[in-house]
N, C-alpha and C. Protein backbone atom coordinates (compact mmCIF):
# COMPACT_ATOMS: atom_id res chain seq x y z
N UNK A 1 -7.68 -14.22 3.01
CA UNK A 1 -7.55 -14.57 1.62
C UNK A 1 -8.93 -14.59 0.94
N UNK A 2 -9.73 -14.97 1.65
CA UNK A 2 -11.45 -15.58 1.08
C UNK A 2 -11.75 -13.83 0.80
N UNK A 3 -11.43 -13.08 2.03
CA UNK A 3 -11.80 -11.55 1.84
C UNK A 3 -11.62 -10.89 0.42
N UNK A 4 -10.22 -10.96 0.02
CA UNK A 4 -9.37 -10.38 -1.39
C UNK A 4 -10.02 -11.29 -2.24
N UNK A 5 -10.30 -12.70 -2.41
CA UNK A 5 -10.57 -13.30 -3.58
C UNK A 5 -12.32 -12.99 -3.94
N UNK A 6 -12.79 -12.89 -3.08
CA UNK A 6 -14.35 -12.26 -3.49
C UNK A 6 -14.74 -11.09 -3.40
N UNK A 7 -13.56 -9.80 -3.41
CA UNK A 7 -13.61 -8.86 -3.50
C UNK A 7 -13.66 -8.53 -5.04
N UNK A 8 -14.70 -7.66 -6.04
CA UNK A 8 -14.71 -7.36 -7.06
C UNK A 8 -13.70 -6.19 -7.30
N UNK A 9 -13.11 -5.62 -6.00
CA UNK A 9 -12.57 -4.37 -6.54
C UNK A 9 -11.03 -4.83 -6.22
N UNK A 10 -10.70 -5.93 -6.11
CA UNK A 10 -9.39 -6.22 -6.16
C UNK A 10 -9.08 -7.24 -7.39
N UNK A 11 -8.59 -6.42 -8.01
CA UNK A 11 -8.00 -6.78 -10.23
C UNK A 11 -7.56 -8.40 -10.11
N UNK A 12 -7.56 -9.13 -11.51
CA UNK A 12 -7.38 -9.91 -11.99
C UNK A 12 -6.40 -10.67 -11.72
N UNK A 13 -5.01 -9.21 -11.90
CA UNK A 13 -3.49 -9.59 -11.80
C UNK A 13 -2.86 -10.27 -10.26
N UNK A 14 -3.95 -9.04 -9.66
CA UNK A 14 -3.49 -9.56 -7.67
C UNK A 14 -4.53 -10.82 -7.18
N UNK A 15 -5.42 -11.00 -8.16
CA UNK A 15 -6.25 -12.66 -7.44
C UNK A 15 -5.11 -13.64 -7.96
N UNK A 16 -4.90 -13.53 -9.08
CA UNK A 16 -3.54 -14.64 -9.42
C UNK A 16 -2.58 -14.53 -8.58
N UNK A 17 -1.67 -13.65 -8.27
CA UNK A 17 -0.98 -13.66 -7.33
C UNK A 17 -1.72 -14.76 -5.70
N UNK A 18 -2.63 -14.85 -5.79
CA UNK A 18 -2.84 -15.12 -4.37
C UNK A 18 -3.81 -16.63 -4.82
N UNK A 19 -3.68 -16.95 -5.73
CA UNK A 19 -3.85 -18.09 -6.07
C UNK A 19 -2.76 -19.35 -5.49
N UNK A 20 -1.63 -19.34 -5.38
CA UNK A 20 -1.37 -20.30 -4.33
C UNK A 20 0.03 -19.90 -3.48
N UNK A 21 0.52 -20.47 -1.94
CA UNK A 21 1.19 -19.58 -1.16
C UNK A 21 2.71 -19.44 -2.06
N UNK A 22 3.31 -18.16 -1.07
CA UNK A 22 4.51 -18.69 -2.09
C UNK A 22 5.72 -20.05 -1.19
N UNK A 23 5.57 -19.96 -0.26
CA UNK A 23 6.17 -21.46 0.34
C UNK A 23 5.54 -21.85 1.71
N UNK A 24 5.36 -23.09 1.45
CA UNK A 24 4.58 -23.88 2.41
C UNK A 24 2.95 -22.99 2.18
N UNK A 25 2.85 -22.81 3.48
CA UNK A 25 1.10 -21.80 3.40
C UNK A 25 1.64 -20.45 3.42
N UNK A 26 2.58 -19.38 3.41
CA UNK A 26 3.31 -18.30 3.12
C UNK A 26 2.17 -17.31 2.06
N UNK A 27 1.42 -17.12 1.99
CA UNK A 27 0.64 -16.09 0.62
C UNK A 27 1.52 -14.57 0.89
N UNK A 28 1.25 -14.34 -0.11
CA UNK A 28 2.29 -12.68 0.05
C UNK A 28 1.21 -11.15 0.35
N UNK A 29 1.03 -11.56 1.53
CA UNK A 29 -0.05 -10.61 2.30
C UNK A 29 0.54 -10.29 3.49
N UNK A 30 0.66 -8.87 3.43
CA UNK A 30 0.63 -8.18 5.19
C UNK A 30 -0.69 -7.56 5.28
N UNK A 31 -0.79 -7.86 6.62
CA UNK A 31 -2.43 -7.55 6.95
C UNK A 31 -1.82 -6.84 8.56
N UNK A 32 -2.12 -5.14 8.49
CA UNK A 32 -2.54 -4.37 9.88
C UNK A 32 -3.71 -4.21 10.21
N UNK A 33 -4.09 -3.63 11.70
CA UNK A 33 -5.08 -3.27 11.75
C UNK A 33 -4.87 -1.71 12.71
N UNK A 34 -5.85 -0.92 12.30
CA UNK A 34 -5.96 0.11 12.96
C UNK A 34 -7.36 1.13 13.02
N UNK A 35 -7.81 2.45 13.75
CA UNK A 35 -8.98 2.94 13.56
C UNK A 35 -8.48 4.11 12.78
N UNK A 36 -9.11 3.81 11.41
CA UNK A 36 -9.20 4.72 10.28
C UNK A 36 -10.30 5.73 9.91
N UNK A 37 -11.24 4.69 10.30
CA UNK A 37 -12.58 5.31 9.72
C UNK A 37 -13.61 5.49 10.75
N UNK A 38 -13.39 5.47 11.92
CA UNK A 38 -13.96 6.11 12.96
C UNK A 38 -14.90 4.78 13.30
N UNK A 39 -14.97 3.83 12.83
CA UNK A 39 -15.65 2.89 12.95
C UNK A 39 -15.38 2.52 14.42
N UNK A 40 -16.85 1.10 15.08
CA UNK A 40 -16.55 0.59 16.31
C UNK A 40 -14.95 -0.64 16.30
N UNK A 41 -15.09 -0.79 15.23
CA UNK A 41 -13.77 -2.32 15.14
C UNK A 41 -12.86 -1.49 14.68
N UNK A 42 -11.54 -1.87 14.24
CA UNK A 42 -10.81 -1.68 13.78
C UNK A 42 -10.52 -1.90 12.26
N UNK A 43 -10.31 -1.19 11.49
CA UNK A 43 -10.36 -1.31 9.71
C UNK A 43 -9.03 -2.40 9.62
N UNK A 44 -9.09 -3.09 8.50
CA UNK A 44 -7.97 -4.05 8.02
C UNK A 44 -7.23 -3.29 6.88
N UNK A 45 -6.24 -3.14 7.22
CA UNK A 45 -5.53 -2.89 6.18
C UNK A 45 -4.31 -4.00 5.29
N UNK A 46 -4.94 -3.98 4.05
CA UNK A 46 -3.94 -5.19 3.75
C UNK A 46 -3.26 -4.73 2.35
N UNK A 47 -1.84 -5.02 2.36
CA UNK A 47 -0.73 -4.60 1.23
C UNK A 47 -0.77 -6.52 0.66
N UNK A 48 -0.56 -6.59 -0.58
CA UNK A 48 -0.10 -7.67 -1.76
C UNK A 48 0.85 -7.55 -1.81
N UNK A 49 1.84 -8.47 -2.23
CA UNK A 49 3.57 -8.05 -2.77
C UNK A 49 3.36 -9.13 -3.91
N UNK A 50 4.78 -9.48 -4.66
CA UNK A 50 5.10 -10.29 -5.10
C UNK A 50 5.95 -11.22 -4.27
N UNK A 51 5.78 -13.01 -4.65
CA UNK A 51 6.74 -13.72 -4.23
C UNK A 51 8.09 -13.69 -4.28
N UNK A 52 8.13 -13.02 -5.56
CA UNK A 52 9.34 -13.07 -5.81
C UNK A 52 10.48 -12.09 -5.29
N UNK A 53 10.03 -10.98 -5.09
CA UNK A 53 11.10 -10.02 -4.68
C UNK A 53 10.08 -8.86 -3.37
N UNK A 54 9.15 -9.39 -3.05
CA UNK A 54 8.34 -8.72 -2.26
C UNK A 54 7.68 -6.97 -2.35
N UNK A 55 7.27 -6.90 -3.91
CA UNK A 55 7.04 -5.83 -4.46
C UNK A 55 5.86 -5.51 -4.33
N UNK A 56 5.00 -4.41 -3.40
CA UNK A 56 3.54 -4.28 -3.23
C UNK A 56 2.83 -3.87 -4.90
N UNK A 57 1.84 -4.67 -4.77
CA UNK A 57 0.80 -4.87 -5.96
C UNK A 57 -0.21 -4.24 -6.42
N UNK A 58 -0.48 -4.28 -4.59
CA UNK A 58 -2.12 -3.97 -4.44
C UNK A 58 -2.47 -3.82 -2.86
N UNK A 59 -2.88 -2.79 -2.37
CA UNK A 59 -2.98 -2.07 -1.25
C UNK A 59 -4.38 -2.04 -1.25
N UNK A 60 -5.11 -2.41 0.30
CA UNK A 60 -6.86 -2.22 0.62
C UNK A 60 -7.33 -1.62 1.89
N UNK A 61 -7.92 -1.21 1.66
CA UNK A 61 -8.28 -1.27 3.57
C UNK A 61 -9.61 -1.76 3.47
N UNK A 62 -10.25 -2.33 4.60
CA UNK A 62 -11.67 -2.41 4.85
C UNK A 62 -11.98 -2.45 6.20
N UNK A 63 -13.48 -1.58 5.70
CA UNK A 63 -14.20 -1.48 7.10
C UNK A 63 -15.36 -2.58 7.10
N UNK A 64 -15.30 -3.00 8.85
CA UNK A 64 -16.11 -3.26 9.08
C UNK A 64 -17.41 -3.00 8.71
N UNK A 65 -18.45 -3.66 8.60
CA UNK A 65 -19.75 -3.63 7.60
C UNK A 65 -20.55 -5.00 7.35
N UNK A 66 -21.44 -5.23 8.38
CA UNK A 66 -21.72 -6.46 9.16
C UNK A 66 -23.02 -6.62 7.62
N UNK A 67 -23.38 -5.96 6.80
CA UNK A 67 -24.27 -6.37 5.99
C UNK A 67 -23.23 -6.57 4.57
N UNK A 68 -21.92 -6.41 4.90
CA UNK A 68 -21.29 -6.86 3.29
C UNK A 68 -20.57 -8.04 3.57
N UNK A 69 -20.67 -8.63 1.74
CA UNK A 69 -20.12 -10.30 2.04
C UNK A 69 -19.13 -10.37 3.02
N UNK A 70 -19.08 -11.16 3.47
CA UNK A 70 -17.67 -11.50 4.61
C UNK A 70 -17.98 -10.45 6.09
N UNK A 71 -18.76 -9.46 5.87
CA UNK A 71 -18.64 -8.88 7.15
C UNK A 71 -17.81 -7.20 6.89
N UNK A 72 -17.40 -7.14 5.95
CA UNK A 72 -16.28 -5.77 5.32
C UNK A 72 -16.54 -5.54 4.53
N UNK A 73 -16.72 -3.77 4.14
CA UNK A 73 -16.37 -2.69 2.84
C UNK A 73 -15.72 -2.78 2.35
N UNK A 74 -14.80 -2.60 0.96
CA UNK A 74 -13.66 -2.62 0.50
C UNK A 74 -13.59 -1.01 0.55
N UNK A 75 -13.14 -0.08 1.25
CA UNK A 75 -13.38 1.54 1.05
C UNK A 75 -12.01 2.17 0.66
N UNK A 76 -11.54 1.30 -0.04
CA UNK A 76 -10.02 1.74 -0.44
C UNK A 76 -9.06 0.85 -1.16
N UNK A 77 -8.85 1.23 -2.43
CA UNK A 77 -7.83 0.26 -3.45
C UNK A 77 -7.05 0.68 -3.94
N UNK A 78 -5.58 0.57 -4.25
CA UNK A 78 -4.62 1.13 -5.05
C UNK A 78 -3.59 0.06 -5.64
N UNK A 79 -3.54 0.04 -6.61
CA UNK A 79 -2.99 -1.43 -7.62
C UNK A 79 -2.09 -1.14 -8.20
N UNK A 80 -1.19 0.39 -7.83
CA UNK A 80 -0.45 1.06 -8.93
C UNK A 80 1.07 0.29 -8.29
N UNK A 81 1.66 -0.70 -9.25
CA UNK A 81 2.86 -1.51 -8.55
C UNK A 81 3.62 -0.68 -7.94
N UNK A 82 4.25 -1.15 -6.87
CA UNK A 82 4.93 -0.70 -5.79
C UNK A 82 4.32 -0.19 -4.39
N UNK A 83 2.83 0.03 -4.82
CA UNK A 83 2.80 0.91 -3.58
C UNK A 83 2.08 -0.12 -2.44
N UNK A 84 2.57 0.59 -1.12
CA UNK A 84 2.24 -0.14 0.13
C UNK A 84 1.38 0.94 0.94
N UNK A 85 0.94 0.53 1.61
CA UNK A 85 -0.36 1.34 2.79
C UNK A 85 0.19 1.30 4.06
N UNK A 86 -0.04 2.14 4.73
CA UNK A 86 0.08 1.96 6.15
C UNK A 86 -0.75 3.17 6.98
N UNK A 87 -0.26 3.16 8.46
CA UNK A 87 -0.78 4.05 9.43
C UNK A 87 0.08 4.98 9.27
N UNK A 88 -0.12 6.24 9.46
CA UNK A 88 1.07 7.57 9.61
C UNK A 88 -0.12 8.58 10.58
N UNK A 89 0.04 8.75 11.66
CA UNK A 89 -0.38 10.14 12.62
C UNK A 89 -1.73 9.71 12.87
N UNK A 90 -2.44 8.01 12.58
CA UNK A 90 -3.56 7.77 12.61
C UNK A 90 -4.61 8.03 10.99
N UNK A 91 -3.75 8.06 10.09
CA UNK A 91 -4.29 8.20 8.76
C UNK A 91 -3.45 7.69 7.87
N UNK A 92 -4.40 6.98 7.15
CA UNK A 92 -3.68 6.22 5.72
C UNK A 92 -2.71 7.05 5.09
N UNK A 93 -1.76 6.36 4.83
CA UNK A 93 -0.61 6.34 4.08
C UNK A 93 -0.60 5.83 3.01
N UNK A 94 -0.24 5.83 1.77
CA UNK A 94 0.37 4.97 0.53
C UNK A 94 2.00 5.77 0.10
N UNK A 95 2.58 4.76 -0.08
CA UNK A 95 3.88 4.98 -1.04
C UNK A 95 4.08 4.13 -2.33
N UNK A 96 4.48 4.42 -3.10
CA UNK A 96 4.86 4.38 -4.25
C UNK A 96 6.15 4.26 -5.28
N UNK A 97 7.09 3.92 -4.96
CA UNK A 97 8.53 4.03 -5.62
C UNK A 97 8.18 4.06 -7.17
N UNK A 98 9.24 4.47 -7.43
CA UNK A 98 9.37 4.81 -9.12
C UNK A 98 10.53 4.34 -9.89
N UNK A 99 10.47 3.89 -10.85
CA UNK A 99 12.13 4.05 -11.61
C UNK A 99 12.39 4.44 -12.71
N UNK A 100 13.27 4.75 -13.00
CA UNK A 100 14.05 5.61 -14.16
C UNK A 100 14.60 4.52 -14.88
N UNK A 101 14.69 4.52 -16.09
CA UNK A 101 15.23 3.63 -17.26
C UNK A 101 16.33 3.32 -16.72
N UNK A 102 16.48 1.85 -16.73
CA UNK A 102 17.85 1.24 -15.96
C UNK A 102 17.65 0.89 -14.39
N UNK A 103 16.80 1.33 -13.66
CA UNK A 103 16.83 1.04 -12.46
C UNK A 103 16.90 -0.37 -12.23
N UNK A 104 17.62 -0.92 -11.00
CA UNK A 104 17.11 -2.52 -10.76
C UNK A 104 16.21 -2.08 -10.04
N UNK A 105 15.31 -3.52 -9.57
CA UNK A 105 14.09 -3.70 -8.67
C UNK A 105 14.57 -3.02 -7.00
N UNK A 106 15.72 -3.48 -6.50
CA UNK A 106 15.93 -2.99 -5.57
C UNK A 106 16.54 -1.67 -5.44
N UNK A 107 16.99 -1.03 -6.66
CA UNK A 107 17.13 0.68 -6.66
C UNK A 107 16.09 1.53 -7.22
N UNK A 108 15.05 1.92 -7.13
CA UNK A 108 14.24 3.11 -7.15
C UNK A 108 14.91 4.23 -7.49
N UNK A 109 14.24 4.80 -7.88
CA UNK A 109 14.65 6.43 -8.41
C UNK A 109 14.13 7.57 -7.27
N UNK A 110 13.13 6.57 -6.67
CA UNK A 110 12.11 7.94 -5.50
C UNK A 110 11.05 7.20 -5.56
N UNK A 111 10.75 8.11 -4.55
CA UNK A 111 8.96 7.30 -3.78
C UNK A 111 7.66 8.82 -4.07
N UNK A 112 6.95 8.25 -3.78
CA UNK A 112 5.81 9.38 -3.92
C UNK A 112 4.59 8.55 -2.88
N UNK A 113 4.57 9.31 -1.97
CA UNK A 113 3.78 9.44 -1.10
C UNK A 113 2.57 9.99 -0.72
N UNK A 114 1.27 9.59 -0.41
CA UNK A 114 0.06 10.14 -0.34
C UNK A 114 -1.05 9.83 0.78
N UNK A 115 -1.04 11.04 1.17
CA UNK A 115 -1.46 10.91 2.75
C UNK A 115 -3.08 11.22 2.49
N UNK A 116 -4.09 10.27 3.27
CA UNK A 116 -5.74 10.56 2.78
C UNK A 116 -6.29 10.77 4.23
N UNK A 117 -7.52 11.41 4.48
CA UNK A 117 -8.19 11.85 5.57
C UNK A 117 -9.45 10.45 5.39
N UNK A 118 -10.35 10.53 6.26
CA UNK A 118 -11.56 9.70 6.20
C UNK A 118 -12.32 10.64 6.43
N UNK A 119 -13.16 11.05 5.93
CA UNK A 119 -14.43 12.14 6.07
C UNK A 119 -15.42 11.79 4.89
N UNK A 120 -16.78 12.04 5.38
CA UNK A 120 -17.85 11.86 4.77
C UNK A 120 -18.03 10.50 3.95
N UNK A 121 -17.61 9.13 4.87
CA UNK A 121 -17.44 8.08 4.24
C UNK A 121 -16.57 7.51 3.44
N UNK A 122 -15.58 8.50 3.02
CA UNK A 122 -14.68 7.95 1.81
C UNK A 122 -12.80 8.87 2.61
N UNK A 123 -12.11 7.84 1.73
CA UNK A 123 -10.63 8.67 1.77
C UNK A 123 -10.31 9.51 0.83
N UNK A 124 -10.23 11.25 1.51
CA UNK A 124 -9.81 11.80 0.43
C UNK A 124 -8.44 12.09 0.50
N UNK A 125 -7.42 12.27 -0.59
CA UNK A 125 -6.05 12.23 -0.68
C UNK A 125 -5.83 13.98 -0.26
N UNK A 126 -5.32 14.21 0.64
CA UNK A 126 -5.05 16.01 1.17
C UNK A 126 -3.37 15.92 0.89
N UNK A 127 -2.75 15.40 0.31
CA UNK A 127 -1.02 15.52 0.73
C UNK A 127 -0.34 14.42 0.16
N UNK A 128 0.41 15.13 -0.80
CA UNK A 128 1.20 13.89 -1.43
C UNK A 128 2.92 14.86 -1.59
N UNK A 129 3.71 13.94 -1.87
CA UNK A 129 5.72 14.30 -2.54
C UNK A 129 6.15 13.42 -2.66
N UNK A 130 6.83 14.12 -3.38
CA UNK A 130 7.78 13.08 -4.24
C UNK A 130 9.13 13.26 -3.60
N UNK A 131 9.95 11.84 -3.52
CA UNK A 131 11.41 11.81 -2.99
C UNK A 131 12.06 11.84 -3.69
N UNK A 132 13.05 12.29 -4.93
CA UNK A 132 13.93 11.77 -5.95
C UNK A 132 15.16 11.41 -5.08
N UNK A 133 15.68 10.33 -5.24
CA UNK A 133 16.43 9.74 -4.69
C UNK A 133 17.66 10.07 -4.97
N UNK A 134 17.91 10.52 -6.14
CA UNK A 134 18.99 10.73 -7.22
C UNK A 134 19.11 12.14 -6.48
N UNK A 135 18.80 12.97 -5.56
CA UNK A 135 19.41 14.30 -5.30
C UNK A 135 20.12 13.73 -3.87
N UNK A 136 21.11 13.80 -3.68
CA UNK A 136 21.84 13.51 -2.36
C UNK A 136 22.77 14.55 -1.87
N UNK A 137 23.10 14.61 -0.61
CA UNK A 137 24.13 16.16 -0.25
C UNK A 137 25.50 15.74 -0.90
N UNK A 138 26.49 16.20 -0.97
CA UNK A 138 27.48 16.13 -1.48
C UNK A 138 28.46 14.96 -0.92
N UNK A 139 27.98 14.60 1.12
CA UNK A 139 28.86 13.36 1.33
C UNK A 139 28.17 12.20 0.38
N UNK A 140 27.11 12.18 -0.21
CA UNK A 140 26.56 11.12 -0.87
C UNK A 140 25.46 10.51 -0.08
N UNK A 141 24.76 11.08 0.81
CA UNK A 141 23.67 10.23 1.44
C UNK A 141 22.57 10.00 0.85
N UNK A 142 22.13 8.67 1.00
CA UNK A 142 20.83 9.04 0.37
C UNK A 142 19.39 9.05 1.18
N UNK A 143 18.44 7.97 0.46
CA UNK A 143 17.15 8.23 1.55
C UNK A 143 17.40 7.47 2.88
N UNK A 144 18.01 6.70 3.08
CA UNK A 144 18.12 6.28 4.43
C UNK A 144 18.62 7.19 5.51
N UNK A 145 19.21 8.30 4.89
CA UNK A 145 19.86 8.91 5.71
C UNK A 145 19.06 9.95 5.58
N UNK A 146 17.27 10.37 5.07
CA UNK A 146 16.55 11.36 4.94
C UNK A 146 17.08 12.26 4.77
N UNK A 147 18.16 12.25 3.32
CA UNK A 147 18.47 13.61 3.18
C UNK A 147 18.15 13.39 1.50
N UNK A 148 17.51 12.82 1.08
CA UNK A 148 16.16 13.04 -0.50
C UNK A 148 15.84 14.06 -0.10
N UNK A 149 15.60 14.74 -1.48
CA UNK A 149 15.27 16.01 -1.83
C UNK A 149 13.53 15.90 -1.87
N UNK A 150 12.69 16.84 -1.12
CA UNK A 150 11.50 15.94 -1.16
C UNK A 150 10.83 17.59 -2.05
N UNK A 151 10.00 17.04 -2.98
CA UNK A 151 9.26 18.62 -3.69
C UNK A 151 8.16 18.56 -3.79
């Protein structure tokens, strides 16, 4: 928590959020860890949600970096609501859901996905698609059943 709250590159909207837990000591943080950046430790990767319906906020990773406050880089931010981070093939992941006028919170319209490399110090984004959710085969499946139309 001390990490995200004295981080300058994590916004206004997600320090409030993490201003107090949402029950008991509960804060709305998932925190992985994995080797991203070729580093000796392992990078932190940490997704924000909301309390309320568990909606990612704000997505980070950091590397190890024994001369920055706390001990960590912030070498990666994305604040665009919905999206979450993860590992995929040993490289960052972000997703993104979307909605279409009328959607509820728990129906999305589609996700958009964006896959980044680590080279020359930074993540660059090589690979992104979009899922529209709204295209299904004719029995009616949708993304759970990975049959989204991906373009």
């Amino acid at each position: 928590m001390a990490l995200l709250k004295g981080d300058a590159r994590v916004g206004d909207d997600v320090k409030k959020s993490l201003a107090k837990p949402c029950a008991a000591d509960a804060y709305p943080v998932e925190v992985a860890y994995a080797s991203l950046t070729g580093g000796k430790s392992p990078d932190v990767i940490v997704n924000v949600l909301t309390c309320a319906d568990s909606v990612g906020i704000g997505s980070y990773v950091y590397r190890r970096d024994r001369g920055a406050p706390g001990g960590y880089e912030n070498v990666f931010a994305d604040e665009e609501p919905t999206v979450s981070a993860a590992v995929n093939k040993g490289e960052l992941e972000t997703s993104t859901q979307f909605y279409d006028t009328g959607d509820e919170v728990c129906c999305p319209s589609g996700e958009v996905v964006k896959n980044y490399h680590w080279s020359d110090g930074r993540f660059t984004k090589y690979r992104d698609h979009e899922t529209d959710y709204s295209k299904t085969t004719a029995l009616g499946s949708g993304p759970a059943g990975g049959t989204g139309s991906e373009g």
